[in-house]
N, C-alpha and C. Protein backbone atom coordinates (compact mmCIF):
# COMPACT_ATOMS: atom_id res chain seq x y z
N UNK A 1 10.56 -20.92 38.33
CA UNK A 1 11.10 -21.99 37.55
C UNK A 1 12.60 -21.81 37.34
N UNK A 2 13.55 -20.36 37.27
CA UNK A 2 14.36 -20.28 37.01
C UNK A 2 15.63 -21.16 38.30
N UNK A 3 14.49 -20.50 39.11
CA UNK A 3 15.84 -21.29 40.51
C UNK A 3 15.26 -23.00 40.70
N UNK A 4 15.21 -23.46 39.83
CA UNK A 4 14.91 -24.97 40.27
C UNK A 4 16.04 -25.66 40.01
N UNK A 5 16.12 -26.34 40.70
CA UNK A 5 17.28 -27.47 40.82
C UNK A 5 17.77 -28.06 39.53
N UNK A 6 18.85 -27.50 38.73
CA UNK A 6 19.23 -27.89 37.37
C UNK A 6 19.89 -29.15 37.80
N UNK A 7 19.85 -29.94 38.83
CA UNK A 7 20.41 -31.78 38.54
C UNK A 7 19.75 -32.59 38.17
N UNK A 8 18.47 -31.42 38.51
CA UNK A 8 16.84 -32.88 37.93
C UNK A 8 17.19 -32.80 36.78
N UNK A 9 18.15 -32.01 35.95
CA UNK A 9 17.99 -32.22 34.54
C UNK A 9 19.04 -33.34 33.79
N UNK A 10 19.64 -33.73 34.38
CA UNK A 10 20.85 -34.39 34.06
C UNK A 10 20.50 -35.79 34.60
N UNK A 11 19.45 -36.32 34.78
CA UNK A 11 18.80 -37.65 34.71
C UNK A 11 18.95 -38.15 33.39
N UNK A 12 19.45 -39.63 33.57
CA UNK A 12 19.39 -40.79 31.88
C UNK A 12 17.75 -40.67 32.04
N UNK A 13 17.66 -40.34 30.95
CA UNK A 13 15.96 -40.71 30.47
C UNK A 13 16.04 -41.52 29.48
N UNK A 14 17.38 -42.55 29.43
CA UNK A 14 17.32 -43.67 28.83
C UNK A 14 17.02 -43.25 27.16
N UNK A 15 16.47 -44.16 26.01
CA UNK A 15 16.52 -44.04 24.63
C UNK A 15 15.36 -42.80 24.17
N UNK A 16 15.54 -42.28 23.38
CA UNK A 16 15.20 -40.53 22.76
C UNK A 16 13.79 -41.44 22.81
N UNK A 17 13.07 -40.66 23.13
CA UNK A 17 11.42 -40.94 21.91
C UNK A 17 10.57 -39.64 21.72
N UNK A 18 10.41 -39.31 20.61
CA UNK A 18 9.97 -38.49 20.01
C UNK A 18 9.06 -38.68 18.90
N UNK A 19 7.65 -37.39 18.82
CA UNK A 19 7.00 -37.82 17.70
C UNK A 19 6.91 -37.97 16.91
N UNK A 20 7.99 -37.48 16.47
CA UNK A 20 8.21 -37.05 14.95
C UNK A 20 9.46 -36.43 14.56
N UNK A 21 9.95 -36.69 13.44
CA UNK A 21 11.08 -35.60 13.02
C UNK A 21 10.89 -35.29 11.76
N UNK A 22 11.01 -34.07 11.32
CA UNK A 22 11.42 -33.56 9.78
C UNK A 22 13.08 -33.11 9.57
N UNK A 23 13.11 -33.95 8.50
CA UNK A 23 14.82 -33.87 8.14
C UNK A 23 14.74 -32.55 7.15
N UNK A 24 13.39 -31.95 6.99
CA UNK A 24 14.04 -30.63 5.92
C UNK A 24 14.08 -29.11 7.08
N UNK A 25 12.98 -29.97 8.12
CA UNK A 25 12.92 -28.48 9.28
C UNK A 25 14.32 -28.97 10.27
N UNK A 26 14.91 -29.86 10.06
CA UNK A 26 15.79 -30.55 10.96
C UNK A 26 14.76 -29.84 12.27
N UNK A 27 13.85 -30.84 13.12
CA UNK A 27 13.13 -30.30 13.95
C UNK A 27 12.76 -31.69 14.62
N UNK A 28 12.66 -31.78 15.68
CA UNK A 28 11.90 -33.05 16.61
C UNK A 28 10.79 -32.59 16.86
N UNK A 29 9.78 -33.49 16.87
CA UNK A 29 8.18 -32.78 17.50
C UNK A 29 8.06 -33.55 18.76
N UNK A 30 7.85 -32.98 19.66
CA UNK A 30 7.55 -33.99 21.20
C UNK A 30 5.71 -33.56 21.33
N UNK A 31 5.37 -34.57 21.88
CA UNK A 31 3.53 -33.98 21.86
C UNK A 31 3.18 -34.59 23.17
N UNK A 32 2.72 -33.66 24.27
CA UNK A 32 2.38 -34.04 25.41
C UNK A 32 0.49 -33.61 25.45
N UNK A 33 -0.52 -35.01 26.11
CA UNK A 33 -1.02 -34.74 26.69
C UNK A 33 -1.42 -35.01 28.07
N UNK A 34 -1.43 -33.24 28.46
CA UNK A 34 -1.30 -33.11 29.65
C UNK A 34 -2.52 -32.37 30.88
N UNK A 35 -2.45 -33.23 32.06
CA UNK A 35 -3.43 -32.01 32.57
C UNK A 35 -3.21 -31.04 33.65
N UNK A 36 -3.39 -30.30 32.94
CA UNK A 36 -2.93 -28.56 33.79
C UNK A 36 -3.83 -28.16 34.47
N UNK A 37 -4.80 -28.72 35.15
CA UNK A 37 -5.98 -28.43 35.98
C UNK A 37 -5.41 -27.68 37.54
N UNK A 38 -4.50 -28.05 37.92
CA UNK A 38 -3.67 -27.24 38.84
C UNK A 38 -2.50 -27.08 38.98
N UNK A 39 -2.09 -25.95 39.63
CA UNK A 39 -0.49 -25.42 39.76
C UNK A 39 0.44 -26.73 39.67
N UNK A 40 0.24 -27.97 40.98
CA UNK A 40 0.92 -28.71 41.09
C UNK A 40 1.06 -29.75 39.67
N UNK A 41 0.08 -29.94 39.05
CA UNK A 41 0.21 -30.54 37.87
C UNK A 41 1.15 -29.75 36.19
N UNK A 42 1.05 -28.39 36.43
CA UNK A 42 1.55 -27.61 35.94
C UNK A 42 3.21 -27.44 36.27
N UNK A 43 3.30 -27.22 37.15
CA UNK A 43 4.81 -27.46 37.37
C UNK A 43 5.40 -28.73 37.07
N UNK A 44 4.62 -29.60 37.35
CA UNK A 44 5.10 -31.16 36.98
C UNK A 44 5.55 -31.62 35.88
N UNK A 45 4.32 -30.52 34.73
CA UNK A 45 4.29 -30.90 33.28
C UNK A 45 5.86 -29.89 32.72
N UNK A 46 5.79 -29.23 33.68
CA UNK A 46 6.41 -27.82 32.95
C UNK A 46 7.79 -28.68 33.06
N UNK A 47 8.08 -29.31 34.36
CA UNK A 47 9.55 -29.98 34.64
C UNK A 47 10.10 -31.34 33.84
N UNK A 48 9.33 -31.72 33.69
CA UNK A 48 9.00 -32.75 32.40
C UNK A 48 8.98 -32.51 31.48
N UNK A 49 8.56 -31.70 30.55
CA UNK A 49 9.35 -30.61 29.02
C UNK A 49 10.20 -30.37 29.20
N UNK A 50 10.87 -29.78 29.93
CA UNK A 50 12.11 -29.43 30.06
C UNK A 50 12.96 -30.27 29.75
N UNK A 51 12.97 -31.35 30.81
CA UNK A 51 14.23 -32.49 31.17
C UNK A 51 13.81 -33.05 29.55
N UNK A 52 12.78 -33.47 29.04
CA UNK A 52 13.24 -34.13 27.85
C UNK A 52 13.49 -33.54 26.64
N UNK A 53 13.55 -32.28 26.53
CA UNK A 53 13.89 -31.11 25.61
C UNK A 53 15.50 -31.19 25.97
N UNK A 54 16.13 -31.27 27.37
CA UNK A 54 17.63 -31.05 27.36
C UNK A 54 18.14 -32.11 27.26
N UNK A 55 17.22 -33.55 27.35
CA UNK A 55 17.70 -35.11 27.38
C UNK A 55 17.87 -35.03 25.70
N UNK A 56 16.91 -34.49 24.77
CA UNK A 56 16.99 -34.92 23.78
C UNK A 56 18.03 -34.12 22.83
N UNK A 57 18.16 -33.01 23.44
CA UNK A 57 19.17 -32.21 22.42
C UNK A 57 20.71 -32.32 23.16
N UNK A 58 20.80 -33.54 24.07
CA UNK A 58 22.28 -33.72 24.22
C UNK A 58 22.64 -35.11 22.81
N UNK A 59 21.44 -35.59 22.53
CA UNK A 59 21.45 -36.58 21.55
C UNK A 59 21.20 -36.56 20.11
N UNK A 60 20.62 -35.18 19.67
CA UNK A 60 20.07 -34.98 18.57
C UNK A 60 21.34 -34.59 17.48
N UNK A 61 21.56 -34.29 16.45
CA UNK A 61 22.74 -33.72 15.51
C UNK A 61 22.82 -32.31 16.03
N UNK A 62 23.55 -31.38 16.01
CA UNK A 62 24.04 -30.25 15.88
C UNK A 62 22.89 -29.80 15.18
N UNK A 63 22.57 -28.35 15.68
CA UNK A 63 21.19 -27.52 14.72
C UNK A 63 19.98 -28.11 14.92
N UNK A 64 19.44 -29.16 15.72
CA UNK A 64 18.40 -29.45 15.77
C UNK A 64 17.59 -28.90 16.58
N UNK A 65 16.51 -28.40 15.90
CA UNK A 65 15.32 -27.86 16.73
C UNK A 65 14.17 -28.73 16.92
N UNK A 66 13.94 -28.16 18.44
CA UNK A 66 13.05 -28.66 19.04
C UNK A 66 11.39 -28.16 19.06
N UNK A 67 10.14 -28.92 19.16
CA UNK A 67 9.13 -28.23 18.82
C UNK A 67 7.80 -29.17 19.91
N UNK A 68 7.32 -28.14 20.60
CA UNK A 68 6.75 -29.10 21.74
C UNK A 68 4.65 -28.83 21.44
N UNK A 69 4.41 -29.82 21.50
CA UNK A 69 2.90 -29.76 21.14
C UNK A 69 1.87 -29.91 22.32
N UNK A 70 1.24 -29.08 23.27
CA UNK A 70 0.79 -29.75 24.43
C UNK A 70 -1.13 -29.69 23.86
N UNK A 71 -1.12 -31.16 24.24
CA UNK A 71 -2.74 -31.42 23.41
C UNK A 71 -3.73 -31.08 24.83
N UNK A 72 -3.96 -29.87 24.91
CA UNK A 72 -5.06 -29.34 26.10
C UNK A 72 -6.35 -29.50 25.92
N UNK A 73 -6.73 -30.11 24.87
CA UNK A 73 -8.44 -30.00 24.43
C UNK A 73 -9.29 -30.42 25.12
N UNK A 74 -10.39 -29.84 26.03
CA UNK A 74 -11.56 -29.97 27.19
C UNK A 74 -10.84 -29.29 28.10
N UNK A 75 -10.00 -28.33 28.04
CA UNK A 75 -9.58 -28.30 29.77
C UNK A 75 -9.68 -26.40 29.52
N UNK A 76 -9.90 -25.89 30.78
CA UNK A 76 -10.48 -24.81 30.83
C UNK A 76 -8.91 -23.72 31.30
N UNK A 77 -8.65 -23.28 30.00
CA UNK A 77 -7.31 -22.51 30.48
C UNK A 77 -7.06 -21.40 29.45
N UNK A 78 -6.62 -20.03 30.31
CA UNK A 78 -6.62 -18.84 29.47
C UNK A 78 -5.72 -18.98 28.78
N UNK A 79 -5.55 -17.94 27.77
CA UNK A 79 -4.74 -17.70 26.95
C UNK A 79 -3.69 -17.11 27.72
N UNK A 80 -3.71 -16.58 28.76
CA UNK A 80 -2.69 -16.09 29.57
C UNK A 80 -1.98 -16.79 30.71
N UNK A 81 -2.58 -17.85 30.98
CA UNK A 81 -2.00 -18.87 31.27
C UNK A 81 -1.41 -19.86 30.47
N UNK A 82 -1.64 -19.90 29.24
CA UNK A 82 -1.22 -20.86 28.73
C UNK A 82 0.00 -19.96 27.97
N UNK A 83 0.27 -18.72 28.07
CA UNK A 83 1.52 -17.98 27.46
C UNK A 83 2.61 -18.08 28.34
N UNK A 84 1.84 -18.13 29.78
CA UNK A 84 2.98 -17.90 31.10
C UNK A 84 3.58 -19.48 31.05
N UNK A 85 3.14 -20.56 30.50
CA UNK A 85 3.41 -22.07 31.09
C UNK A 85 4.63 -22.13 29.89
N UNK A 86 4.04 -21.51 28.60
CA UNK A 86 5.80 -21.95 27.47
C UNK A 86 6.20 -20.63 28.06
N UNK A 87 6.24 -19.32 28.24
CA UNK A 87 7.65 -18.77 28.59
C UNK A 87 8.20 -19.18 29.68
N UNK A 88 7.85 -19.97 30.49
CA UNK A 88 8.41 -20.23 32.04
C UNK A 88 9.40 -21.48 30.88
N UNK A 89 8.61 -22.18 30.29
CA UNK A 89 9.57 -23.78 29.90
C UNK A 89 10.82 -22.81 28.60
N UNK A 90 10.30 -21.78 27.89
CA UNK A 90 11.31 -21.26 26.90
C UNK A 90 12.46 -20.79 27.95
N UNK A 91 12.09 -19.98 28.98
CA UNK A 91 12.90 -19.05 30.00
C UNK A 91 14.50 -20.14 30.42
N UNK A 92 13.61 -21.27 30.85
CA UNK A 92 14.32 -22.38 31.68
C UNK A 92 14.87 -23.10 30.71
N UNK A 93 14.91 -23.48 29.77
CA UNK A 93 15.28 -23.76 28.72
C UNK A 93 16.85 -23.36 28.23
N UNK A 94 16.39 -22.20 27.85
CA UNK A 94 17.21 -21.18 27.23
C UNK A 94 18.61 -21.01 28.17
N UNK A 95 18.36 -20.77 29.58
CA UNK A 95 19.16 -21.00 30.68
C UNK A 95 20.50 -22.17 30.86
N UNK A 96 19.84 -23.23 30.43
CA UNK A 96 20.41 -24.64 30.04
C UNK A 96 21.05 -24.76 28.88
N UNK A 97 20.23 -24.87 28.02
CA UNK A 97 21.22 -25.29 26.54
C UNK A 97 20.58 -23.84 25.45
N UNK A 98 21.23 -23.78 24.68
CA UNK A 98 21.12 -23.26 23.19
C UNK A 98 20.73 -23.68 22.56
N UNK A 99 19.00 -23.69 21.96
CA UNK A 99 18.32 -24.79 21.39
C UNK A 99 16.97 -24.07 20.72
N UNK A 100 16.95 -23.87 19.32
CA UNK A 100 15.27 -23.53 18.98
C UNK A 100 14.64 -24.52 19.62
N UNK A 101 13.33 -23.80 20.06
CA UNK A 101 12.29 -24.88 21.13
C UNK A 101 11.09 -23.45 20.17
N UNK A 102 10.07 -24.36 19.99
CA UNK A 102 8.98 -23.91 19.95
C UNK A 102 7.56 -24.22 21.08
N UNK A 103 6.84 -23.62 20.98
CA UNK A 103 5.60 -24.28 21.51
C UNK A 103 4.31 -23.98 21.37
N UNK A 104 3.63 -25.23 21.39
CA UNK A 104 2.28 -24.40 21.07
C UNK A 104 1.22 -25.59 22.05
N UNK A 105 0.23 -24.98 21.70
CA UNK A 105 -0.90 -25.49 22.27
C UNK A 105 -2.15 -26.11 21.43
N UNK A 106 -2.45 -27.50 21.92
CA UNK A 106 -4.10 -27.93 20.49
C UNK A 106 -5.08 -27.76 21.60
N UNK A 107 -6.04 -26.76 21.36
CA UNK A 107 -7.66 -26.15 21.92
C UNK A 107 -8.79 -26.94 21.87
């Protein structure tokens, strides 16, 4: 993930949308559901967090953290896969901009 083409990231993804915000966590919530049933869908999802994690914090105020929710419920995936899919998106992330990003997973 680290050597992927950082121009895919600099696409207009056009007006912010996001799920949610708290003005006391200054935090955006983005909530993807997604299916990770294979690699190729996995990378897809993974490249797609990304770009709208760096689309949205070129637009957000100063200090805003980011917080990503991926709703996996019925789908058959380890806990060790599902650690490797946010450090690959924190890794690539982090690379790009300077940005709290959280992530988690709904079971």
């Amino acid at each position: 993930m680290k050597t992927m083409n950082q121009a895919c990231y600099k696409l207009d993804w056009g007006a912010i949308t996001i799920e949610g915000f708290s003005d006391e966590k200054k935090e955006a919530l983005h909530v993807f559901n997604s299916d990770l049933s294979k690699k190729e869908k996995i990378d897809r999802v993974k490249k797609f967090a990304i770009g709208r994690v760096i689309w949205a914090h070129k637009h957000f105020p100063t200090g805003t953290n980011q917080r990503i929710v991926f709703d996996v419920r019925g789908q058959s995936l380890s806990s060790q896969e599902l650690e490797e899919i946010k450090n690959s998106i924190l890794e690539s992330v982090i690379v790009i901009i300077s940005t709290k990003l959280s992530i988690e997973f709904k079971l």
